[in-house]
PDB file of N, CA and C in Angstrom:
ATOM      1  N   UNK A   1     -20.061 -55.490  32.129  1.00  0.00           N
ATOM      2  CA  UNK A   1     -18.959 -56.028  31.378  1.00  0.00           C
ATOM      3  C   UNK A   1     -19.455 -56.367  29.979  1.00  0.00           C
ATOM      4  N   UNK A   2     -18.736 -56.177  29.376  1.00  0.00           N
ATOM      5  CA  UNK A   2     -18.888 -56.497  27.485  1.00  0.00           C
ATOM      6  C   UNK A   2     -17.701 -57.346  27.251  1.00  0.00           C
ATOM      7  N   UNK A   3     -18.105 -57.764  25.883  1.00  0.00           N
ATOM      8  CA  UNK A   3     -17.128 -58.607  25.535  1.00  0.00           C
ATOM      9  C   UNK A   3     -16.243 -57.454  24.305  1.00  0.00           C
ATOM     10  N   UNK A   4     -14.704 -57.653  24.349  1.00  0.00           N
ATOM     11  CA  UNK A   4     -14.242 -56.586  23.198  1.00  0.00           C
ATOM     12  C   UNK A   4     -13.449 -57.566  22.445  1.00  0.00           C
ATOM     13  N   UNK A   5     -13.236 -57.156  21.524  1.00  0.00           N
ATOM     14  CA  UNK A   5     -11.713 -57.742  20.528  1.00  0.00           C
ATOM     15  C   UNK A   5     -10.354 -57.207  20.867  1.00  0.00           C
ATOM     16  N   UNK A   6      -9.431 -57.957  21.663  1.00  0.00           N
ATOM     17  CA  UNK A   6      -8.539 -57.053  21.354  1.00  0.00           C
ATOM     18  C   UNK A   6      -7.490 -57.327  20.073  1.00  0.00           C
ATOM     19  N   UNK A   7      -6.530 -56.625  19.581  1.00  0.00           N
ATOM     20  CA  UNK A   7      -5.721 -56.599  18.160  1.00  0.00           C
ATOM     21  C   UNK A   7      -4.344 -57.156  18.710  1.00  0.00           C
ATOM     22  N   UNK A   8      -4.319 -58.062  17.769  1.00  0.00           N
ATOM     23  CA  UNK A   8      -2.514 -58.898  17.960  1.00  0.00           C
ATOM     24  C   UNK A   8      -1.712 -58.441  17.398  1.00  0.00           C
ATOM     25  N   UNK A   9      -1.696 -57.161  17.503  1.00  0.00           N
ATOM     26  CA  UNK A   9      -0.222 -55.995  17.156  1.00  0.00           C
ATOM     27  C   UNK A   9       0.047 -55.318  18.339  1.00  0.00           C
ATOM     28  N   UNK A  10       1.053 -54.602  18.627  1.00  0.00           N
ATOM     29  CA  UNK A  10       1.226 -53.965  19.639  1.00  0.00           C
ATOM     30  C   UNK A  10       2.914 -53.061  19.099  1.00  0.00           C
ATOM     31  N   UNK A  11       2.988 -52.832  20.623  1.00  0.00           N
ATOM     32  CA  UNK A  11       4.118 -52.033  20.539  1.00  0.00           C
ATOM     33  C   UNK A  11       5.109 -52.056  22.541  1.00  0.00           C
ATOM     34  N   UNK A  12       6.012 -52.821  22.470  1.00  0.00           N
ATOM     35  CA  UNK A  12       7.043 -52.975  23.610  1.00  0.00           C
ATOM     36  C   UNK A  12       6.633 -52.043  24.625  1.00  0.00           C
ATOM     37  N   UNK A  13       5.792 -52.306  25.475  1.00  0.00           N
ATOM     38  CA  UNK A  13       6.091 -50.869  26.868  1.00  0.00           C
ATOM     39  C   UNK A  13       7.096 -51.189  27.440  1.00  0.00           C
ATOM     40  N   UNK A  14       7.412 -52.146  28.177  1.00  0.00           N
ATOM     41  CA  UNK A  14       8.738 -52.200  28.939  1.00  0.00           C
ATOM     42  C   UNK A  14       8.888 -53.820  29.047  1.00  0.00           C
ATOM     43  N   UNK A  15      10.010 -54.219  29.649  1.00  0.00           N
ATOM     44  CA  UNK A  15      10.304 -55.477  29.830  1.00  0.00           C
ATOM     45  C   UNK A  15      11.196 -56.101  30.459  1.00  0.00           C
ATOM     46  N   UNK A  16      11.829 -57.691  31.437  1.00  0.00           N
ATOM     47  CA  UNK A  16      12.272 -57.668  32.150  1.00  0.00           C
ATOM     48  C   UNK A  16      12.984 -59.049  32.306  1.00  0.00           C
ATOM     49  N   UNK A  17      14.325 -59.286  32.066  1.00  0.00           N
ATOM     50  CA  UNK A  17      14.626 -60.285  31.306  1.00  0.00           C
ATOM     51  C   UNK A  17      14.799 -61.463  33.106  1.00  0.00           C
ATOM     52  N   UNK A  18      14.153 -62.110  32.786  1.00  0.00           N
ATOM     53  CA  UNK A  18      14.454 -63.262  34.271  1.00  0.00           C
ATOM     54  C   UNK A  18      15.494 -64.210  34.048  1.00  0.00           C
ATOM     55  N   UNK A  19      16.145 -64.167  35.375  1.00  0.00           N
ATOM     56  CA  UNK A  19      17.210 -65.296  35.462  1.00  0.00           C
ATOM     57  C   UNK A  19      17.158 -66.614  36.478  1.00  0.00           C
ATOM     58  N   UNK A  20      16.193 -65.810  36.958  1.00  0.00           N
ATOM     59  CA  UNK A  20      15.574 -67.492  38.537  1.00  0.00           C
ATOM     60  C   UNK A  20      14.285 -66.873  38.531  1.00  0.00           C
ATOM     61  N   UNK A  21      14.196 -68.089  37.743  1.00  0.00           N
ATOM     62  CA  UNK A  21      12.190 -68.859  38.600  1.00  0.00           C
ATOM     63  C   UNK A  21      12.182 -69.971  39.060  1.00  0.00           C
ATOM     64  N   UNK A  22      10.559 -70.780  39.056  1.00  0.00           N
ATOM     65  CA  UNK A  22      10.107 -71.571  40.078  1.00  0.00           C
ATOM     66  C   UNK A  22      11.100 -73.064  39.242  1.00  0.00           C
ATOM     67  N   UNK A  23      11.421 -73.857  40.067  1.00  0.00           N
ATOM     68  CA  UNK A  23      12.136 -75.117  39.292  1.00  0.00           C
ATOM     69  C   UNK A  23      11.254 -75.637  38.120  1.00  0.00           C
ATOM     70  N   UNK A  24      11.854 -75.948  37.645  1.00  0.00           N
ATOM     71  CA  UNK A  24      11.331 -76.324  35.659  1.00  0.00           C
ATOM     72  C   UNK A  24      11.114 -75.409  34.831  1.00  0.00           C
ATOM     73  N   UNK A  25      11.207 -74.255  35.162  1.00  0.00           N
ATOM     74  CA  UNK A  25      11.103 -73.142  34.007  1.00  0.00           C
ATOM     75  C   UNK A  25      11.732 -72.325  33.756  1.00  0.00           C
ATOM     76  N   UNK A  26      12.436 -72.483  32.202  1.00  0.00           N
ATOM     77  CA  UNK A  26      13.761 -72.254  31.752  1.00  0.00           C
ATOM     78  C   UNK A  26      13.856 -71.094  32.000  1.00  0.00           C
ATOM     79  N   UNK A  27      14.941 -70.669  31.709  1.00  0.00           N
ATOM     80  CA  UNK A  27      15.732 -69.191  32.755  1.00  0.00           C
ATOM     81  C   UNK A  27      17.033 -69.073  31.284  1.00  0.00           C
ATOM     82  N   UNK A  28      17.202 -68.408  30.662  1.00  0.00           N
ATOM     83  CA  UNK A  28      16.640 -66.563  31.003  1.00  0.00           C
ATOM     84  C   UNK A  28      15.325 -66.375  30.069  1.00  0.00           C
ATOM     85  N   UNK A  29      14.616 -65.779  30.033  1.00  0.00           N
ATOM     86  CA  UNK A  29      13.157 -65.647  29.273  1.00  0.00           C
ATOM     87  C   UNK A  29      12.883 -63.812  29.265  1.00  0.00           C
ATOM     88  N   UNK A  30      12.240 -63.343  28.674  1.00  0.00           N
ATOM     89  CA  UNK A  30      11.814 -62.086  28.225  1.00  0.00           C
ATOM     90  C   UNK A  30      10.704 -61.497  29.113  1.00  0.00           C
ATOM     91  N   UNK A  31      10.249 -61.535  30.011  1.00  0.00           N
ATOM     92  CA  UNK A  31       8.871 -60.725  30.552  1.00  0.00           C
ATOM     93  C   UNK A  31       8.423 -59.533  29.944  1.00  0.00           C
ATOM     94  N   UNK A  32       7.304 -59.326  29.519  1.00  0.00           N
ATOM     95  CA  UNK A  32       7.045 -58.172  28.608  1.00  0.00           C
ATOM     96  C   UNK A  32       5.582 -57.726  29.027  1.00  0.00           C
ATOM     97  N   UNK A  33       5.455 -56.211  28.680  1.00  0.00           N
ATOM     98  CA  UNK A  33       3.900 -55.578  29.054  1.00  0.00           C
ATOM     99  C   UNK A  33       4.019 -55.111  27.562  1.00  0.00           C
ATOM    100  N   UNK A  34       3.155 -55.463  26.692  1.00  0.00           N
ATOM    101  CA  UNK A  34       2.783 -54.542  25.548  1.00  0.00           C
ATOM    102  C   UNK A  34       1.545 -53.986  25.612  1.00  0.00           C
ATOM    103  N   UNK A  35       1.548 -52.538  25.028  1.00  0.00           N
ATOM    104  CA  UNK A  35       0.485 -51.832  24.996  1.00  0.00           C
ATOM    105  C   UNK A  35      -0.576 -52.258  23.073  1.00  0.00           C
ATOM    106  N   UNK A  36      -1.257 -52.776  23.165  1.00  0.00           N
ATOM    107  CA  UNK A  36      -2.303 -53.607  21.971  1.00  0.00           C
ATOM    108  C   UNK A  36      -2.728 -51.838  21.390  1.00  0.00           C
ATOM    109  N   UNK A  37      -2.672 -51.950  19.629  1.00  0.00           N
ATOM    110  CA  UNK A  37      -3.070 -51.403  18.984  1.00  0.00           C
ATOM    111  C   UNK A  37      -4.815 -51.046  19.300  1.00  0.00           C
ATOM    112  N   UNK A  38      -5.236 -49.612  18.883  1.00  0.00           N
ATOM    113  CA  UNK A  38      -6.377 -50.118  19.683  1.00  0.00           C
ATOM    114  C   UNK A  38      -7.013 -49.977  21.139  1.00  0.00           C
ATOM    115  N   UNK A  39      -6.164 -49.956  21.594  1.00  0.00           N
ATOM    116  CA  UNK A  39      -5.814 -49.877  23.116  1.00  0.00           C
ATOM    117  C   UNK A  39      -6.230 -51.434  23.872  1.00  0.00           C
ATOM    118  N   UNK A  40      -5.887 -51.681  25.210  1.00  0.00           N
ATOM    119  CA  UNK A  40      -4.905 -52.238  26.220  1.00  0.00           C
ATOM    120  C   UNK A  40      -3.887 -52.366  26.435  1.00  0.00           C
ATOM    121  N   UNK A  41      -3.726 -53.204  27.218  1.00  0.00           N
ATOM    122  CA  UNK A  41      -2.460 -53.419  27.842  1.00  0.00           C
ATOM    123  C   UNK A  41      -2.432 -54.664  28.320  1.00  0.00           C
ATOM    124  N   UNK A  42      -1.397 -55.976  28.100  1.00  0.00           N
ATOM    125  CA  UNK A  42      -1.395 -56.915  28.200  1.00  0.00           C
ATOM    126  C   UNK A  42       0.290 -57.491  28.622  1.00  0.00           C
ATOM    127  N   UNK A  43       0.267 -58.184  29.717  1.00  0.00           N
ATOM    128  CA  UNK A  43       1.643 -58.855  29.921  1.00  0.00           C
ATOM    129  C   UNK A  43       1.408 -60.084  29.440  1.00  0.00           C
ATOM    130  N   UNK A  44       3.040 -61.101  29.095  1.00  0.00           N
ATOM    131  CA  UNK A  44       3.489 -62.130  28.638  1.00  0.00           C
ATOM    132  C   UNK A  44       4.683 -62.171  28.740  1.00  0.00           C
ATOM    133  N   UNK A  45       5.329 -63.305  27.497  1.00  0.00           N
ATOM    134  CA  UNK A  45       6.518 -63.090  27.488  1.00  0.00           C
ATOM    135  C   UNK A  45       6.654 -62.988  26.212  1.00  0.00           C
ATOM    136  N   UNK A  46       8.184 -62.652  25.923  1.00  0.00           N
ATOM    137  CA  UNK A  46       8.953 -62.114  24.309  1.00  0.00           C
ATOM    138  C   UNK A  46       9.192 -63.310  24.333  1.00  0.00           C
ATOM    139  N   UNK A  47       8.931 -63.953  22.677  1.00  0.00           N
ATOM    140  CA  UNK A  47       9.874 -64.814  22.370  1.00  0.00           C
ATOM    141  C   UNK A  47      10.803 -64.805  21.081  1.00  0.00           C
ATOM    142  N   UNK A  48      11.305 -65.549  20.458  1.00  0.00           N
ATOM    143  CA  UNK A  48      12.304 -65.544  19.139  1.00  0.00           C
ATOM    144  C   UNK A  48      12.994 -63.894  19.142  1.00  0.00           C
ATOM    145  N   UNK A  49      13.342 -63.468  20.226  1.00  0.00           N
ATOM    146  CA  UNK A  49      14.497 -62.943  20.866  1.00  0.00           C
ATOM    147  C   UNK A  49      15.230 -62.696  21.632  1.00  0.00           C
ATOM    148  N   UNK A  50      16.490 -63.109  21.143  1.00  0.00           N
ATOM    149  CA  UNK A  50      17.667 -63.019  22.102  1.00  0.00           C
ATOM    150  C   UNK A  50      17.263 -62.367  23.285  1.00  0.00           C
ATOM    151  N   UNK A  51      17.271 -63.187  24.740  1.00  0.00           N
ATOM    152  CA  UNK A  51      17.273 -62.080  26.204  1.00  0.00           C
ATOM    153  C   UNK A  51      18.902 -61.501  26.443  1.00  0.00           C
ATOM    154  N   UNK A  52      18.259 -60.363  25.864  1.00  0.00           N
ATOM    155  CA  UNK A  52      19.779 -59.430  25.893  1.00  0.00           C
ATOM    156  C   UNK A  52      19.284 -57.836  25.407  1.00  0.00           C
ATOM    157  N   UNK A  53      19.216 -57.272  26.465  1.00  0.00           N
ATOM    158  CA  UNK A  53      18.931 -55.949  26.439  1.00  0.00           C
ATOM    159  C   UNK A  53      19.672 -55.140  25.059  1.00  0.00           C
ATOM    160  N   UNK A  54      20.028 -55.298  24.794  1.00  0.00           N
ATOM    161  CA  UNK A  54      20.860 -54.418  23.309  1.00  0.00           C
ATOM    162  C   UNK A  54      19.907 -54.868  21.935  1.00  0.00           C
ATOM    163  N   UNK A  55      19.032 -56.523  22.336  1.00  0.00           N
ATOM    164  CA  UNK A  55      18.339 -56.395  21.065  1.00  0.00           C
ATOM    165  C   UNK A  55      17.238 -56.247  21.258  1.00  0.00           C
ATOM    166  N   UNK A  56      16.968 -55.932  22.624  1.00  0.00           N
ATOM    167  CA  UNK A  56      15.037 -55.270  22.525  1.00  0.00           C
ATOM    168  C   UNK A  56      15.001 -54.142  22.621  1.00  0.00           C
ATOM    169  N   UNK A  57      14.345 -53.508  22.051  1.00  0.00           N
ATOM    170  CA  UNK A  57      14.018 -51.978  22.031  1.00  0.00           C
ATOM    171  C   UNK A  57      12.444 -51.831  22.960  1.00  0.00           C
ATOM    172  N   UNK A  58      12.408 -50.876  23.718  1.00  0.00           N
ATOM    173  CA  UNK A  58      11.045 -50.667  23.988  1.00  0.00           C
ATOM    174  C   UNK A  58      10.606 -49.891  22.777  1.00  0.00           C
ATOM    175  N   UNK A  59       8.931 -49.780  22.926  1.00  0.00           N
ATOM    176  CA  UNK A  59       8.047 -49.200  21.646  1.00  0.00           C
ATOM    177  C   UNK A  59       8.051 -50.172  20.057  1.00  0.00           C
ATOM    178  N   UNK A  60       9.485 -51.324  20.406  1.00  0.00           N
ATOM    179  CA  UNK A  60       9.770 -52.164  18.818  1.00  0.00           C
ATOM    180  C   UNK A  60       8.340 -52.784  18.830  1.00  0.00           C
ATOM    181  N   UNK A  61       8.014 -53.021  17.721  1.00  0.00           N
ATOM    182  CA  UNK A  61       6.790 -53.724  17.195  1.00  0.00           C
ATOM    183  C   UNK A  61       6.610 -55.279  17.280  1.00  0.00           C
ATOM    184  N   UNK A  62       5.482 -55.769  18.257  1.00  0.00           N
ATOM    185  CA  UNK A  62       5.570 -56.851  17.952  1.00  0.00           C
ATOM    186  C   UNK A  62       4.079 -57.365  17.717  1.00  0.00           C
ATOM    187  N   UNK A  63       3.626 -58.824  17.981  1.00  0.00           N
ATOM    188  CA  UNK A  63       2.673 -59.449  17.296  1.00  0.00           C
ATOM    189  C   UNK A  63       2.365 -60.646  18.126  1.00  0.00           C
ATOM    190  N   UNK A  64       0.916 -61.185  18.679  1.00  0.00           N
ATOM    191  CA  UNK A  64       0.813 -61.832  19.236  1.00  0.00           C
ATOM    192  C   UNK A  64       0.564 -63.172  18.672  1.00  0.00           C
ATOM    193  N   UNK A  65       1.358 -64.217  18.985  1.00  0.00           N
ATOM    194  CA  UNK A  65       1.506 -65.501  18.655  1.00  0.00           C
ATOM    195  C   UNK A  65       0.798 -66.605  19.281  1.00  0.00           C
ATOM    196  N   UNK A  66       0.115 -67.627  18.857  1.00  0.00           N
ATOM    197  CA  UNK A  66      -0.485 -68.748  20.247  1.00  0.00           C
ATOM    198  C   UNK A  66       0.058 -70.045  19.860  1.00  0.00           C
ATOM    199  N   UNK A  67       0.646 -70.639  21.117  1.00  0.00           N
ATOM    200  CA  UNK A  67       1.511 -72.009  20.920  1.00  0.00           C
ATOM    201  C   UNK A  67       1.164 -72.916  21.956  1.00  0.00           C
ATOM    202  N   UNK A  68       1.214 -74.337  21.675  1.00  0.00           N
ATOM    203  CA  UNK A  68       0.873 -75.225  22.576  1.00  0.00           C
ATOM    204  C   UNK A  68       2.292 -74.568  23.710  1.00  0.00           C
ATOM    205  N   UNK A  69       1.100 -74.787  25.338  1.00  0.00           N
ATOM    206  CA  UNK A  69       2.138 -74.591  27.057  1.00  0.00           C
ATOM    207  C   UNK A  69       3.185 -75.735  26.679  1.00  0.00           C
ATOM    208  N   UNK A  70       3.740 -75.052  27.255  1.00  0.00           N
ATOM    209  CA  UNK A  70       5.486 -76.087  27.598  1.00  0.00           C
ATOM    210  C   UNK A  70       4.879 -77.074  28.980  1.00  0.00           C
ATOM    211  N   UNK A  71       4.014 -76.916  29.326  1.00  0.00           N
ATOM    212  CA  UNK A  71       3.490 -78.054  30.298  1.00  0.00           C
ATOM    213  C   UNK A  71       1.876 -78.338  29.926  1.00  0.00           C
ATOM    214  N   UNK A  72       1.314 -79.191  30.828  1.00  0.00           N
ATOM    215  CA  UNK A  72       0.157 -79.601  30.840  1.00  0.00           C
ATOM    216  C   UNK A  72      -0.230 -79.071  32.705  1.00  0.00           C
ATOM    217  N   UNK A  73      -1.965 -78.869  32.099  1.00  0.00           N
ATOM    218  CA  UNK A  73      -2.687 -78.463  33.482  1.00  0.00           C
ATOM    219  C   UNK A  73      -2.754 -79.425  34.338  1.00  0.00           C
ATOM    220  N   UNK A  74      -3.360 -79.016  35.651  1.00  0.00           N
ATOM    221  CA  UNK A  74      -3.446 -80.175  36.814  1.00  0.00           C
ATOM    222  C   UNK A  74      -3.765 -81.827  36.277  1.00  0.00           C
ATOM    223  N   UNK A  75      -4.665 -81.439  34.768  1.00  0.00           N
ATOM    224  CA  UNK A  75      -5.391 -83.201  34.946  1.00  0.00           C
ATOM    225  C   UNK A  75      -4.668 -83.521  33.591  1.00  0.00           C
ATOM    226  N   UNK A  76      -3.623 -83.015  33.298  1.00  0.00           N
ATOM    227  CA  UNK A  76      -2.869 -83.566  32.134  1.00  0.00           C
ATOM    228  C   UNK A  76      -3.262 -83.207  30.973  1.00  0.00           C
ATOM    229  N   UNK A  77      -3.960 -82.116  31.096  1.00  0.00           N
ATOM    230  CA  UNK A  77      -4.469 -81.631  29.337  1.00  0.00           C
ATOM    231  C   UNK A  77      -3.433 -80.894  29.111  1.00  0.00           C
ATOM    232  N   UNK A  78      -3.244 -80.642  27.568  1.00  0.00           N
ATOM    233  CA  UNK A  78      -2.541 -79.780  26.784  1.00  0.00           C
ATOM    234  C   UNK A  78      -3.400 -78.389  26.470  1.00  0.00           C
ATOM    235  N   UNK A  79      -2.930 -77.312  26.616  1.00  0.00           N
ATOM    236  CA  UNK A  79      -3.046 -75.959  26.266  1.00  0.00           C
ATOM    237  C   UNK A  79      -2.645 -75.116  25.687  1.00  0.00           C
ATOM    238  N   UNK A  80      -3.385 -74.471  24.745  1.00  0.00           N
ATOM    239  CA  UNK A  80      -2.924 -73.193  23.563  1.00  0.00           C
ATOM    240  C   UNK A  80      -2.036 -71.756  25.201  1.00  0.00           C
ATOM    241  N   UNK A  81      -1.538 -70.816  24.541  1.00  0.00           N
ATOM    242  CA  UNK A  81      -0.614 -70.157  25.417  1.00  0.00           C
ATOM    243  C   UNK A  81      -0.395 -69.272  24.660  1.00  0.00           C
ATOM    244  N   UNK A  82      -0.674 -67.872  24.999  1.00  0.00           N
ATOM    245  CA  UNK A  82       0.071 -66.848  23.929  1.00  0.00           C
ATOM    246  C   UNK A  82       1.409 -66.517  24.444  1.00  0.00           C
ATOM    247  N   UNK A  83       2.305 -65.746  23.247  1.00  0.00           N
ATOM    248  CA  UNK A  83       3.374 -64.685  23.477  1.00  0.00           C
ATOM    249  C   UNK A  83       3.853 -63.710  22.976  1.00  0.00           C
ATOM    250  N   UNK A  84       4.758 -62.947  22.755  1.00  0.00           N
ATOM    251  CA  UNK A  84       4.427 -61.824  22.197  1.00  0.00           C
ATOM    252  C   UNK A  84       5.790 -62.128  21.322  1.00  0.00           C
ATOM    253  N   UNK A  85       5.995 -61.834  19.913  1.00  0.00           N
ATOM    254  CA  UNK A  85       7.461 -61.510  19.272  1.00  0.00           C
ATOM    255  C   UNK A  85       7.286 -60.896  18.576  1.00  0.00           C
ATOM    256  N   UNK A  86       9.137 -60.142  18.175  1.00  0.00           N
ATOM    257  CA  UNK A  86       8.964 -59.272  17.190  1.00  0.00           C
ATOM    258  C   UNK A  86       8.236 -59.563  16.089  1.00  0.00           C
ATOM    259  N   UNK A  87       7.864 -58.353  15.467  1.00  0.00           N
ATOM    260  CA  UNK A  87       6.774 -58.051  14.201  1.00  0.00           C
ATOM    261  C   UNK A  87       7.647 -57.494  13.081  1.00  0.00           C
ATOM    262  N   UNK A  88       7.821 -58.178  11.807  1.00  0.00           N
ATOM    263  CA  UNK A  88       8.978 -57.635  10.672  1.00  0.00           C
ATOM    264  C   UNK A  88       8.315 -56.756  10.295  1.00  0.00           C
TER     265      UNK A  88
END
């Protein structure tokens, strides 16, 4: 194993808009696999767009973002969290 860089650009492979998850976590949300400039492949979620199939495009360009979790871990710490949104 090596260590690599991967690149916080990408491009939409597919995606999957949820309407029921586990209790406390808001509903509807974006599920997304983007394929990273560069190569990999990485799941998350879309954010700062509408969950509504007419405004995501697969292949649209997006950009990886890191934001404090909407929760805290088992012992109450706060955590950085990536996601993926569109790229202007």
């Amino acid at each position: 194993m090596e260590k690599i860089s991967l690149s916080n650009q990408g491009e939409l492979y597919v995606f999957s808009i949820v309407f029921r998850s586990f209790p406390g976590i808001e509903v509807p949300y974006v599920s997304a696999i983007v394929d990273l400039e560069g190569g990999g492949t990485v799941k998350g979620n879309l954010i700062n767009v509408e969950p509504d199939p007419e405004k995501i495009k697969m292949g649209m360009p997006v950009e990886v973002i890191y934001e404090k979790a909407p929760r805290k871990d088992a012992e109450g710490n706060e955590y950085l969290t990536y996601y993926f949104q569109p790229r202007n």
